[in-house]
C-alpha atoms as a PDB file:
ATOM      1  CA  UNK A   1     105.691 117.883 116.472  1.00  0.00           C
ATOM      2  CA  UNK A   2     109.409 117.215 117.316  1.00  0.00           C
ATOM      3  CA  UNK A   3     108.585 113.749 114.945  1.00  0.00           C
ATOM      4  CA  UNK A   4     107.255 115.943 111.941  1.00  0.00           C
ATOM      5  CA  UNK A   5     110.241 118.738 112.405  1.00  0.00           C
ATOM      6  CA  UNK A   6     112.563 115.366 111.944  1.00  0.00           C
ATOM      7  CA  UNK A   7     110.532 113.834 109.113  1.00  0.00           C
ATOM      8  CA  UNK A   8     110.690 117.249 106.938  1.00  0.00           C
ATOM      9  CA  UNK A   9     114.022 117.889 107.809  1.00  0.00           C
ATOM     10  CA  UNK A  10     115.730 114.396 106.882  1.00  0.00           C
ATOM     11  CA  UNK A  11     113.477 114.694 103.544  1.00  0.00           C
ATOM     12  CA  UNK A  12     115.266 117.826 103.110  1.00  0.00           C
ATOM     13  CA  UNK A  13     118.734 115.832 102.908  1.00  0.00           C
ATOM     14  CA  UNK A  14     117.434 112.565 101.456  1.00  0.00           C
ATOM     15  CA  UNK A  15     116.446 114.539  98.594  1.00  0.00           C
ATOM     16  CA  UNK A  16     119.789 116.699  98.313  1.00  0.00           C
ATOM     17  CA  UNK A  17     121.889 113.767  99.009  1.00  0.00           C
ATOM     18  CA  UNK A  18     120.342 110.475  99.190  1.00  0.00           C
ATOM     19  CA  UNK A  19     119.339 108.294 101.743  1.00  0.00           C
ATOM     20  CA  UNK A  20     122.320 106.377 101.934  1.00  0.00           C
ATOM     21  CA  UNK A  21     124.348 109.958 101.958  1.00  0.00           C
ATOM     22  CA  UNK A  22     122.812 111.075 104.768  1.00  0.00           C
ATOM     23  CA  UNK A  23     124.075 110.699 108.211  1.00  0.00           C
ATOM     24  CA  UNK A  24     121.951 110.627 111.365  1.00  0.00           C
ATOM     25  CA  UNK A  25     124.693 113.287 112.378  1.00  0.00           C
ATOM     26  CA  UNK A  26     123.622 115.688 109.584  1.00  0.00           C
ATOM     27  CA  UNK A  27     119.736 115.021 110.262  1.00  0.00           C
ATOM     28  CA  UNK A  28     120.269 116.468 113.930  1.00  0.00           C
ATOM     29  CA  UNK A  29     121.986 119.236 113.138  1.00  0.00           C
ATOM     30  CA  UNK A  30     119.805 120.106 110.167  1.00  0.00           C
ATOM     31  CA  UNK A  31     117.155 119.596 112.711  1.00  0.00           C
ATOM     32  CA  UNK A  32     118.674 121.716 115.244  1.00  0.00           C
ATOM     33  CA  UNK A  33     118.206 118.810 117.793  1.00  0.00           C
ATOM     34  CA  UNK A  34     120.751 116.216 119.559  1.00  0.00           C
ATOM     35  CA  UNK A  35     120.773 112.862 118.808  1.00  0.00           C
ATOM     36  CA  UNK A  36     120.013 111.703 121.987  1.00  0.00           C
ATOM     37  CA  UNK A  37     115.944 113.785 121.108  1.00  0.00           C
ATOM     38  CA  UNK A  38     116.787 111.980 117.542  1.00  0.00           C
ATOM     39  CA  UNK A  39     116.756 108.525 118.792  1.00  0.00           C
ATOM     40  CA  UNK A  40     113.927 108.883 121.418  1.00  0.00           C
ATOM     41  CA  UNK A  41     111.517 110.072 117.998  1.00  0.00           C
ATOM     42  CA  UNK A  42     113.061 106.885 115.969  1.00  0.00           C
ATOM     43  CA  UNK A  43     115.081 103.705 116.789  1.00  0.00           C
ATOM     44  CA  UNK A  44     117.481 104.151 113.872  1.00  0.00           C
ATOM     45  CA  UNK A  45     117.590 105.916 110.287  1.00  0.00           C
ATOM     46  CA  UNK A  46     115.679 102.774 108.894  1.00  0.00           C
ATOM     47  CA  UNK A  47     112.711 103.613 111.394  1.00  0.00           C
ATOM     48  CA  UNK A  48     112.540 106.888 110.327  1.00  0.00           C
ATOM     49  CA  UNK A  49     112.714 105.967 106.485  1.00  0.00           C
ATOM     50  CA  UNK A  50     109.679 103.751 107.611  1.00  0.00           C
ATOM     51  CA  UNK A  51     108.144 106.677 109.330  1.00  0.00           C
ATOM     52  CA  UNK A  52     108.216 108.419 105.717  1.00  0.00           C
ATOM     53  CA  UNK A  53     106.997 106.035 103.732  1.00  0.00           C
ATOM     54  CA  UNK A  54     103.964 105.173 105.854  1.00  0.00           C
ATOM     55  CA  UNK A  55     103.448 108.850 105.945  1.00  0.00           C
ATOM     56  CA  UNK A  56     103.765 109.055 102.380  1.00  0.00           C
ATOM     57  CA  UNK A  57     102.237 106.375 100.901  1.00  0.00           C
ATOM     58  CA  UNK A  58      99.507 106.420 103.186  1.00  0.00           C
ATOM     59  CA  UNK A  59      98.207 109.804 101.678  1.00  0.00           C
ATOM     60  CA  UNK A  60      98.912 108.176  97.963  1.00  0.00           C
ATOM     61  CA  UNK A  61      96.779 105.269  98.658  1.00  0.00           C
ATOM     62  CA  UNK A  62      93.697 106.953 100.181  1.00  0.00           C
ATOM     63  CA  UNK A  63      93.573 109.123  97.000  1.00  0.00           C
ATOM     64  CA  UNK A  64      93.790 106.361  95.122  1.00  0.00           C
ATOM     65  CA  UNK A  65      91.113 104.390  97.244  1.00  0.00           C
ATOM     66  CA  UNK A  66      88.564 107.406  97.480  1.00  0.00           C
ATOM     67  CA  UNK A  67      88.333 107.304  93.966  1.00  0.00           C
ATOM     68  CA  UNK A  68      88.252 103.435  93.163  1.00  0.00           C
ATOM     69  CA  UNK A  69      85.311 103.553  95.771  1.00  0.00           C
ATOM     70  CA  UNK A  70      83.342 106.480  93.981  1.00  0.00           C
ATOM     71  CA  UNK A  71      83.633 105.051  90.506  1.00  0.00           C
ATOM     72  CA  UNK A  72      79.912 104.110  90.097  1.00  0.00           C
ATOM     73  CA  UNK A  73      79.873 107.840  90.321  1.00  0.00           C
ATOM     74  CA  UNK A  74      81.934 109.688  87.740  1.00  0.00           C
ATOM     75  CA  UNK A  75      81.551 110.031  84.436  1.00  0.00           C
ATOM     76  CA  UNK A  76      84.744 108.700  83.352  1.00  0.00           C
ATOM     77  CA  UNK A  77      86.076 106.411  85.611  1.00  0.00           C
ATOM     78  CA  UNK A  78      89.022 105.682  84.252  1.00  0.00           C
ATOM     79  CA  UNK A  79      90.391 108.868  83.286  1.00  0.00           C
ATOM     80  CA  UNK A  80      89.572 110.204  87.313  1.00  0.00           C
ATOM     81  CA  UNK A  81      91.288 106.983  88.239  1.00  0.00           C
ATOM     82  CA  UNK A  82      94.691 108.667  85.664  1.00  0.00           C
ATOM     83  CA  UNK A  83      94.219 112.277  86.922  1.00  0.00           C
ATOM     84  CA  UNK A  84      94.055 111.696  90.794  1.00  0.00           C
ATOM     85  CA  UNK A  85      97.054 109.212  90.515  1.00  0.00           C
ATOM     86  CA  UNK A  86      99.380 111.383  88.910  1.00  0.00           C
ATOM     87  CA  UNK A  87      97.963 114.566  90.996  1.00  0.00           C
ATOM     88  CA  UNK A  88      99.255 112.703  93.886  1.00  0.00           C
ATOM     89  CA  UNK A  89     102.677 111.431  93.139  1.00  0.00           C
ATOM     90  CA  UNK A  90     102.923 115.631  91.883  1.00  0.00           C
ATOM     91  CA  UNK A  91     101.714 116.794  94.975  1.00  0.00           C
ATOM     92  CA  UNK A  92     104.471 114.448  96.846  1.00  0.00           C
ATOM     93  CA  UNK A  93     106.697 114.763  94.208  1.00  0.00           C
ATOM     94  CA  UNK A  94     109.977 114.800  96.334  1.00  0.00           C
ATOM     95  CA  UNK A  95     108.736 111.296  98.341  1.00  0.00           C
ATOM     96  CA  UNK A  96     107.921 110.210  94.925  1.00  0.00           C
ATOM     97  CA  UNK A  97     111.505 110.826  93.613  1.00  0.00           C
ATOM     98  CA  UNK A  98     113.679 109.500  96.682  1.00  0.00           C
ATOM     99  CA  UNK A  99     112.169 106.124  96.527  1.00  0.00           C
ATOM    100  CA  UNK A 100     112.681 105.892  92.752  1.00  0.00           C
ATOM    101  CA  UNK A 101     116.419 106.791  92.701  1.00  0.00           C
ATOM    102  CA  UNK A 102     117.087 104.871  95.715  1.00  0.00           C
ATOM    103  CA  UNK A 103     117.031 101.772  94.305  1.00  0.00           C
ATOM    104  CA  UNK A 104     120.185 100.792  94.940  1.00  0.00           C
ATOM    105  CA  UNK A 105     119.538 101.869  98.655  1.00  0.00           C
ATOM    106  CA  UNK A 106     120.624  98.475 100.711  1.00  0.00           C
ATOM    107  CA  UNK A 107     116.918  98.614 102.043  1.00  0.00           C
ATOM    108  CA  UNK A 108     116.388  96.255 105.274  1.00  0.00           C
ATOM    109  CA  UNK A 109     113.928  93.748 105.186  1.00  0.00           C
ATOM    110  CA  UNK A 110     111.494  95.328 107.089  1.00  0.00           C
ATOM    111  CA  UNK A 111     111.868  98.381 104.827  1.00  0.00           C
ATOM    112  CA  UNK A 112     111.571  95.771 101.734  1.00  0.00           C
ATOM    113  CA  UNK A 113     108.271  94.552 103.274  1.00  0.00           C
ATOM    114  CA  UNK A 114     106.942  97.515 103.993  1.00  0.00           C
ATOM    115  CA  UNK A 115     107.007  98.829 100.193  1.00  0.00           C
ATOM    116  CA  UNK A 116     105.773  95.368  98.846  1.00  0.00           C
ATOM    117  CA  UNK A 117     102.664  96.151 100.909  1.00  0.00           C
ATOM    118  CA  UNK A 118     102.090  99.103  99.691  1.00  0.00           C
ATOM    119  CA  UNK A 119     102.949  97.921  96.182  1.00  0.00           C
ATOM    120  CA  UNK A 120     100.254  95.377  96.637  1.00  0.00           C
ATOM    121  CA  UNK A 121      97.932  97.494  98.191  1.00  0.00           C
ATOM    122  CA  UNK A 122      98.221  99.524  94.937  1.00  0.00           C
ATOM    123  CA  UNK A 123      97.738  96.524  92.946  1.00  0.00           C
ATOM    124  CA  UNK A 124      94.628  95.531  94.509  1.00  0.00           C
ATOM    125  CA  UNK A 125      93.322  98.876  93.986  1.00  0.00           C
ATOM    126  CA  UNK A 126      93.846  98.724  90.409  1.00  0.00           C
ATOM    127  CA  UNK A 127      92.684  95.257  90.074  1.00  0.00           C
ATOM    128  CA  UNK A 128      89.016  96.448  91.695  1.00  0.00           C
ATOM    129  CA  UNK A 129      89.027  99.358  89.637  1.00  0.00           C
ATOM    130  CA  UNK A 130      89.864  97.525  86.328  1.00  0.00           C
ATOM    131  CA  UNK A 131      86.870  94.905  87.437  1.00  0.00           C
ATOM    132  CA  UNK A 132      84.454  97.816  87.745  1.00  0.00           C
ATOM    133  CA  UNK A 133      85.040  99.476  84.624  1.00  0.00           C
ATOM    134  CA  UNK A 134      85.326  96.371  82.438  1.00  0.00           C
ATOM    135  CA  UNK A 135      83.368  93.527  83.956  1.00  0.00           C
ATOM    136  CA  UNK A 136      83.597  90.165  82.299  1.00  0.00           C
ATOM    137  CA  UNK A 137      85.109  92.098  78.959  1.00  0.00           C
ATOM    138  CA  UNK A 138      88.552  91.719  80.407  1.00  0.00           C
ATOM    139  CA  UNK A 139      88.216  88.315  82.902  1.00  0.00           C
ATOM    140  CA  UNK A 140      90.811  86.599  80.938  1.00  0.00           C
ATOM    141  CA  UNK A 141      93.700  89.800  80.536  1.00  0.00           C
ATOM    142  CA  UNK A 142      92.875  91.957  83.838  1.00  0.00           C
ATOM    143  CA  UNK A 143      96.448  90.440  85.047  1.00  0.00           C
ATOM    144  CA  UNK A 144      98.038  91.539  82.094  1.00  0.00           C
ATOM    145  CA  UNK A 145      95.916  94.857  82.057  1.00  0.00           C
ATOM    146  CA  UNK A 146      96.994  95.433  85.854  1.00  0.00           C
ATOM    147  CA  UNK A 147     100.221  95.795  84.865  1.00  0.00           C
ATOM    148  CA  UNK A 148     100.133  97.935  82.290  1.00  0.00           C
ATOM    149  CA  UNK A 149      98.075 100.415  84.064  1.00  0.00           C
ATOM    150  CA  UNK A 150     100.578 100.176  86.811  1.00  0.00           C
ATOM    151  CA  UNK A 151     103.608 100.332  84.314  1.00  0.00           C
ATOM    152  CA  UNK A 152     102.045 103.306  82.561  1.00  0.00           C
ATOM    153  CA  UNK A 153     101.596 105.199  86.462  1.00  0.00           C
ATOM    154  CA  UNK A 154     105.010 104.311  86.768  1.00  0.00           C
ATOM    155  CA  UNK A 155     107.208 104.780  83.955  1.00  0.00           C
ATOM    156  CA  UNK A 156     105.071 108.378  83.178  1.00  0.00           C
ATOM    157  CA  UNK A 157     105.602 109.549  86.446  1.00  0.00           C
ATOM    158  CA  UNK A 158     109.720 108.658  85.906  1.00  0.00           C
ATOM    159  CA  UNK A 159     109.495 110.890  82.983  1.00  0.00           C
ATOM    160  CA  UNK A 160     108.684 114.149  84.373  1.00  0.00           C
ATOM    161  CA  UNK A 161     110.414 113.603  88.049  1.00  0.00           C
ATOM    162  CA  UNK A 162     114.223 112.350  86.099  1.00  0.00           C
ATOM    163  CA  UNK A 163     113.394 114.042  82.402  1.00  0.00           C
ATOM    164  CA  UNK A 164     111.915 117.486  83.514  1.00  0.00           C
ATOM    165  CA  UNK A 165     108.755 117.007  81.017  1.00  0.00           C
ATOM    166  CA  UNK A 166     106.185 120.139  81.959  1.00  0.00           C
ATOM    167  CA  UNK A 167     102.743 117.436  83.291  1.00  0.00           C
ATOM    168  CA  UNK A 168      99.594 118.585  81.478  1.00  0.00           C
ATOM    169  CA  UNK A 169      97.389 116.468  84.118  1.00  0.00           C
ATOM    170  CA  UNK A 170      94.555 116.203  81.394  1.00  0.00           C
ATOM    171  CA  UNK A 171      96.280 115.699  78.379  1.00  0.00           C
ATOM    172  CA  UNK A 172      98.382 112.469  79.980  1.00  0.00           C
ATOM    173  CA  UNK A 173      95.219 111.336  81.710  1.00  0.00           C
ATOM    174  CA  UNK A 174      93.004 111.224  78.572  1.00  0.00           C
ATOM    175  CA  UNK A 175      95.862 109.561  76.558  1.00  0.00           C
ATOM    176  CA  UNK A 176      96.347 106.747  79.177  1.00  0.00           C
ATOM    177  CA  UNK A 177      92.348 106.292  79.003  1.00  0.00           C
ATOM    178  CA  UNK A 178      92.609 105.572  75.189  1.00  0.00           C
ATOM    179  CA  UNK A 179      95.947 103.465  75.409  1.00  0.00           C
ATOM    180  CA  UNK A 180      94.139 100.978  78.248  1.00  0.00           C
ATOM    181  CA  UNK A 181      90.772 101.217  76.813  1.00  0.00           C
ATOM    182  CA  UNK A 182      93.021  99.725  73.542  1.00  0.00           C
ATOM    183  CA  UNK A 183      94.254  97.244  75.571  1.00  0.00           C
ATOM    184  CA  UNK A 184      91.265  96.569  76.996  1.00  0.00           C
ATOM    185  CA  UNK A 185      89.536  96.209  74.028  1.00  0.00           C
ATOM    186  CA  UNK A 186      91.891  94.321  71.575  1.00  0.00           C
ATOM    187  CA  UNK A 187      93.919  91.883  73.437  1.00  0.00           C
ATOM    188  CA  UNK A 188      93.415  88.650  72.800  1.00  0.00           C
ATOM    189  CA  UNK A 189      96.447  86.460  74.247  1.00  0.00           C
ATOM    190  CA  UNK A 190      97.107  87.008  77.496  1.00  0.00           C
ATOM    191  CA  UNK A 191     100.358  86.376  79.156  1.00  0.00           C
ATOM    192  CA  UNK A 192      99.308  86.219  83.479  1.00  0.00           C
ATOM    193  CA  UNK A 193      96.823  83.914  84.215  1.00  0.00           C
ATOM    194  CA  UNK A 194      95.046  84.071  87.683  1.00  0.00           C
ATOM    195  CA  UNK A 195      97.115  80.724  88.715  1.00  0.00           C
ATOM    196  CA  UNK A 196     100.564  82.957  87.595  1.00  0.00           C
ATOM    197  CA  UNK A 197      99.507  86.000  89.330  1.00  0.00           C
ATOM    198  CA  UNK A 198      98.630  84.023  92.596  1.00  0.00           C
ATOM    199  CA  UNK A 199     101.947  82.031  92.382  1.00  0.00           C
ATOM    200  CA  UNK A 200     104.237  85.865  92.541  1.00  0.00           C
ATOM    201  CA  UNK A 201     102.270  87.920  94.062  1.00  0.00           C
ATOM    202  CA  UNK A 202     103.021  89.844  97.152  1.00  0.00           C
ATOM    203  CA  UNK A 203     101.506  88.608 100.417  1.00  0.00           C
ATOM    204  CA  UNK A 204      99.113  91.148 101.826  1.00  0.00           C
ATOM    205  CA  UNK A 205      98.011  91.523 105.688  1.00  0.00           C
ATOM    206  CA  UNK A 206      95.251  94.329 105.887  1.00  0.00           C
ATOM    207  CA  UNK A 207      93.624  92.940 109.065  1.00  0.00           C
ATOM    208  CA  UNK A 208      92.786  96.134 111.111  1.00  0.00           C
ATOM    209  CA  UNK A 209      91.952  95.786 114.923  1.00  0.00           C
ATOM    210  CA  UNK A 210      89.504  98.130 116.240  1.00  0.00           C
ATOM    211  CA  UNK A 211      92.007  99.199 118.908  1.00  0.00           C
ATOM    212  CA  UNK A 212      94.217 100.388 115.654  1.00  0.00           C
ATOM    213  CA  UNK A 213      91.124 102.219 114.432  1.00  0.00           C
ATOM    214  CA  UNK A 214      90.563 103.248 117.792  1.00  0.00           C
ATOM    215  CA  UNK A 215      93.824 104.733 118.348  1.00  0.00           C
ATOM    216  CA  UNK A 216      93.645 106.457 115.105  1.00  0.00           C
ATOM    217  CA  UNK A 217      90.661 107.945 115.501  1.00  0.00           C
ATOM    218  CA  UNK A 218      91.962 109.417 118.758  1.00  0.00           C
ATOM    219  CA  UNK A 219      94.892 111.075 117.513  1.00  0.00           C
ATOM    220  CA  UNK A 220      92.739 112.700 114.894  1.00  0.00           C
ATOM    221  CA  UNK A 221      89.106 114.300 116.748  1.00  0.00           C
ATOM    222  CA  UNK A 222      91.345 116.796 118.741  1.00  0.00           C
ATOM    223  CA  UNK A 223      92.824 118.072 115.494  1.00  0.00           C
ATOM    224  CA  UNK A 224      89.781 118.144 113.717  1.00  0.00           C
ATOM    225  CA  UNK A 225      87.876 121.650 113.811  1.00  0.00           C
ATOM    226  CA  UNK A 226      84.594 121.992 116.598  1.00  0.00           C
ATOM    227  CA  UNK A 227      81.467 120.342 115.621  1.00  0.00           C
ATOM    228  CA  UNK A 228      80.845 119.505 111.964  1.00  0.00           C
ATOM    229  CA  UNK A 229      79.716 116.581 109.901  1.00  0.00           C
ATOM    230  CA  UNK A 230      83.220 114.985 110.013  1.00  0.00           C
ATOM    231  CA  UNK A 231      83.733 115.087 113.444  1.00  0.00           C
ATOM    232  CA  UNK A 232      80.371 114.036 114.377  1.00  0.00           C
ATOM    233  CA  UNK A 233      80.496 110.846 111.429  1.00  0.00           C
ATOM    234  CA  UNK A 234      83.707 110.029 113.042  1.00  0.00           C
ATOM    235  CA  UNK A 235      82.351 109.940 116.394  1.00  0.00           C
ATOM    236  CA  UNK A 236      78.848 108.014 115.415  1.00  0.00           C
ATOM    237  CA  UNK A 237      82.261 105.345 113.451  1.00  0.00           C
ATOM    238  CA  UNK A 238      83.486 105.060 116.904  1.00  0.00           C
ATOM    239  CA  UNK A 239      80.897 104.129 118.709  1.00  0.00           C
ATOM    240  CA  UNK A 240      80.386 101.616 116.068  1.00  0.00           C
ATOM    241  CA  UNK A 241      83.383 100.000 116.215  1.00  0.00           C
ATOM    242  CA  UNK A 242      82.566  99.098 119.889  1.00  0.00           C
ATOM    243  CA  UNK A 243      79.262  98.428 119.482  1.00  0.00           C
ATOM    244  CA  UNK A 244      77.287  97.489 116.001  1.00  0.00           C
ATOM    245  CA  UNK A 245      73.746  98.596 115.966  1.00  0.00           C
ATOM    246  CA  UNK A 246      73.929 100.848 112.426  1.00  0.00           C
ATOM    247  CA  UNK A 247      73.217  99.085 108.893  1.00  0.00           C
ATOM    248  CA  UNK A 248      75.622  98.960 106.891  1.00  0.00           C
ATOM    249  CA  UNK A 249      74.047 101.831 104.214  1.00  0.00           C
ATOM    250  CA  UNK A 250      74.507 103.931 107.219  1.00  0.00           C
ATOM    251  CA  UNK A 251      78.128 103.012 108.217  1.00  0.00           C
ATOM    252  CA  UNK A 252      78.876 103.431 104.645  1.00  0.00           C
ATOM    253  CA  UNK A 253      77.381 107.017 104.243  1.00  0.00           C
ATOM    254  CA  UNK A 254      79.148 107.864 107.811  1.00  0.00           C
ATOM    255  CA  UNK A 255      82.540 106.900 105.871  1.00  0.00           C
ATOM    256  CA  UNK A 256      81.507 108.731 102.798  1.00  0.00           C
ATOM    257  CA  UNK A 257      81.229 111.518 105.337  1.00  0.00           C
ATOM    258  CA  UNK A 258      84.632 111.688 106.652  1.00  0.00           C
ATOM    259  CA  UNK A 259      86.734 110.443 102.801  1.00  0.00           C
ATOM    260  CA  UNK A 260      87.429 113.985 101.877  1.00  0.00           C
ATOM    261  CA  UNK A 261      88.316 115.376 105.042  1.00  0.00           C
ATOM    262  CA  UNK A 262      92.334 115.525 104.559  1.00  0.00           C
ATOM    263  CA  UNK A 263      93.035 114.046 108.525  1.00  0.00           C
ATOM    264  CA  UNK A 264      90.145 111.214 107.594  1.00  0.00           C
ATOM    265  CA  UNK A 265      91.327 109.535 104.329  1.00  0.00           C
ATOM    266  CA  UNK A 266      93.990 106.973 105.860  1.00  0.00           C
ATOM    267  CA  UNK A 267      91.069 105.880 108.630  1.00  0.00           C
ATOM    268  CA  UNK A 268      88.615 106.077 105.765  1.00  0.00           C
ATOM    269  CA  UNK A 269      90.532 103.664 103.576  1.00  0.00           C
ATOM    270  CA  UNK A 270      91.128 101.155 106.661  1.00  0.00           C
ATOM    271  CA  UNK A 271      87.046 101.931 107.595  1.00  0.00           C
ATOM    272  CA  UNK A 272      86.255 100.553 104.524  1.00  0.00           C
ATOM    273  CA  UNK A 273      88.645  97.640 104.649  1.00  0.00           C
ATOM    274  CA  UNK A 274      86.927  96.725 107.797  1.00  0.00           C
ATOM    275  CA  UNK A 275      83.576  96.788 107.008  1.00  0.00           C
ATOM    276  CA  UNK A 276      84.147  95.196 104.146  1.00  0.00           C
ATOM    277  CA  UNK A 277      82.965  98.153 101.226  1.00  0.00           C
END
């Protein structure tokens, strides 16, 4: 609790004065705590701006996962893929906003690292998503189309978080659909090829243990309401993780289960990662 009271707090001041304005002096007293409970919840302001953006970024990426994973599902793929995106840099708008104008923040490298990975988490989200929808139709641009999906997420949501402009969720969303599908459908010379792509892209480690799962999964079942599907899914994923003896339709339908539950979609994401869906 005395972690969370912190991480609101110093998001309070990061997004009044910047993170490189703000003093672990003013976090405490904005926090109403000493420094000395300050530095037992975080090593330094650079853990806790880590704290944040695993926090943050976390929650972005399981949206952005549940989705990806469902796409055999909805309608229109593509435009879901659009609307949830933008829904959730809205809905953590002020996160969203500190890490854009912070730029020029001398970031450590741990902090540096930490944002590549979750850059190239995104990216490999997008890449599976853009391989669903298109297939073999775009196996010579999906590099290039990658990052124009990802420059359109990006440079839209600078527009209405520095310009102000009022978000009409569907209206962007269906425009974006028709500007890739465009892309998708009339490029002919493409610019990254897979031997490009492999030579800058960012390294990504996703190897979960099952004692991380493990650990996760036993911060979250005491929060979770009494008995209900969720809980018991997460339980039956448990027991799994120490011992297999479920198929995996009926791992994946347990992880189905918990995706929507708002304490499950982190552990869902990294479920899925380590089952290999």
């Amino acid at each position: 609790m005395k972690k969370q009271l912190i991480m609101e707090k110093a998001l309070e001041l990061f997004a009044k004065q910047g993170i490189e304005g703000t003093s672990v002096q003013q976090i405490t007293e904005h926090s109403n705590i000493s420094k000395g409970a300050f530095y037992l919840s975080f090593k330094s302001k650079d853990a806790l701006v880590l704290a944040l953006i695993d926090h943050f970024m976390e929650k972005i990426i399981a949206d952005i996962d549940l989705v990806v994973s469902e796409l055999e599902h909805v309608e229109n793929p593509l435009y879901k893929y659009y609307y949830v995106t933008f829904e959730s840099f809205l809905k953590h708008s002020d996160f969203v906003n500190i890490l854009l104008k912070e730029q020029a923040y001398s970031f450590s490298e741990e902090l540096l690292m930490k944002m590549h990975y979750y850059d190239a988490l995104t990216e490999k989200l997008i890449l599976t998503m853009i391989e669903k929808i298109f297939g073999n139709q775009v196996q010579f641009i999906k590099y290039d189309l990658l990052y124009c999906v990802k420059t359109f997420s990006r440079m839209y949501s600078e527009l209405f978080l520095f310009q102000k402009v009022p978000m009409d969720l569907d209206l962007l969303s269906r425009s974006l659909v028709e500007k890739t599908n465009l892309l998708a459908k009339q490029t002919s010379i493409p610019f990254i090829t897979e031997e490009l792509f492999s030579m800058f892209k960012k390294p990504l480690q996703e190897n979960v243990t099952t004692e991380q799962l493990h650990e996760l999964i036993d911060k979250v079942i005491p929060e979770m309401d009494e008995e209900n599907i969720e809980k018991e899914s997460l339980l039956l994923l448990k027991k799994e993780l120490e011992v297999s003896s479920m198929s995996r339709a009926i791992v994946k339908g347990l992880i189905e289960n918990i995706s929507h539950h708002p304490q499950c979609k982190w552990i869902s994401y990294l479920l899925r990662r380590y089952f290999g869906f």
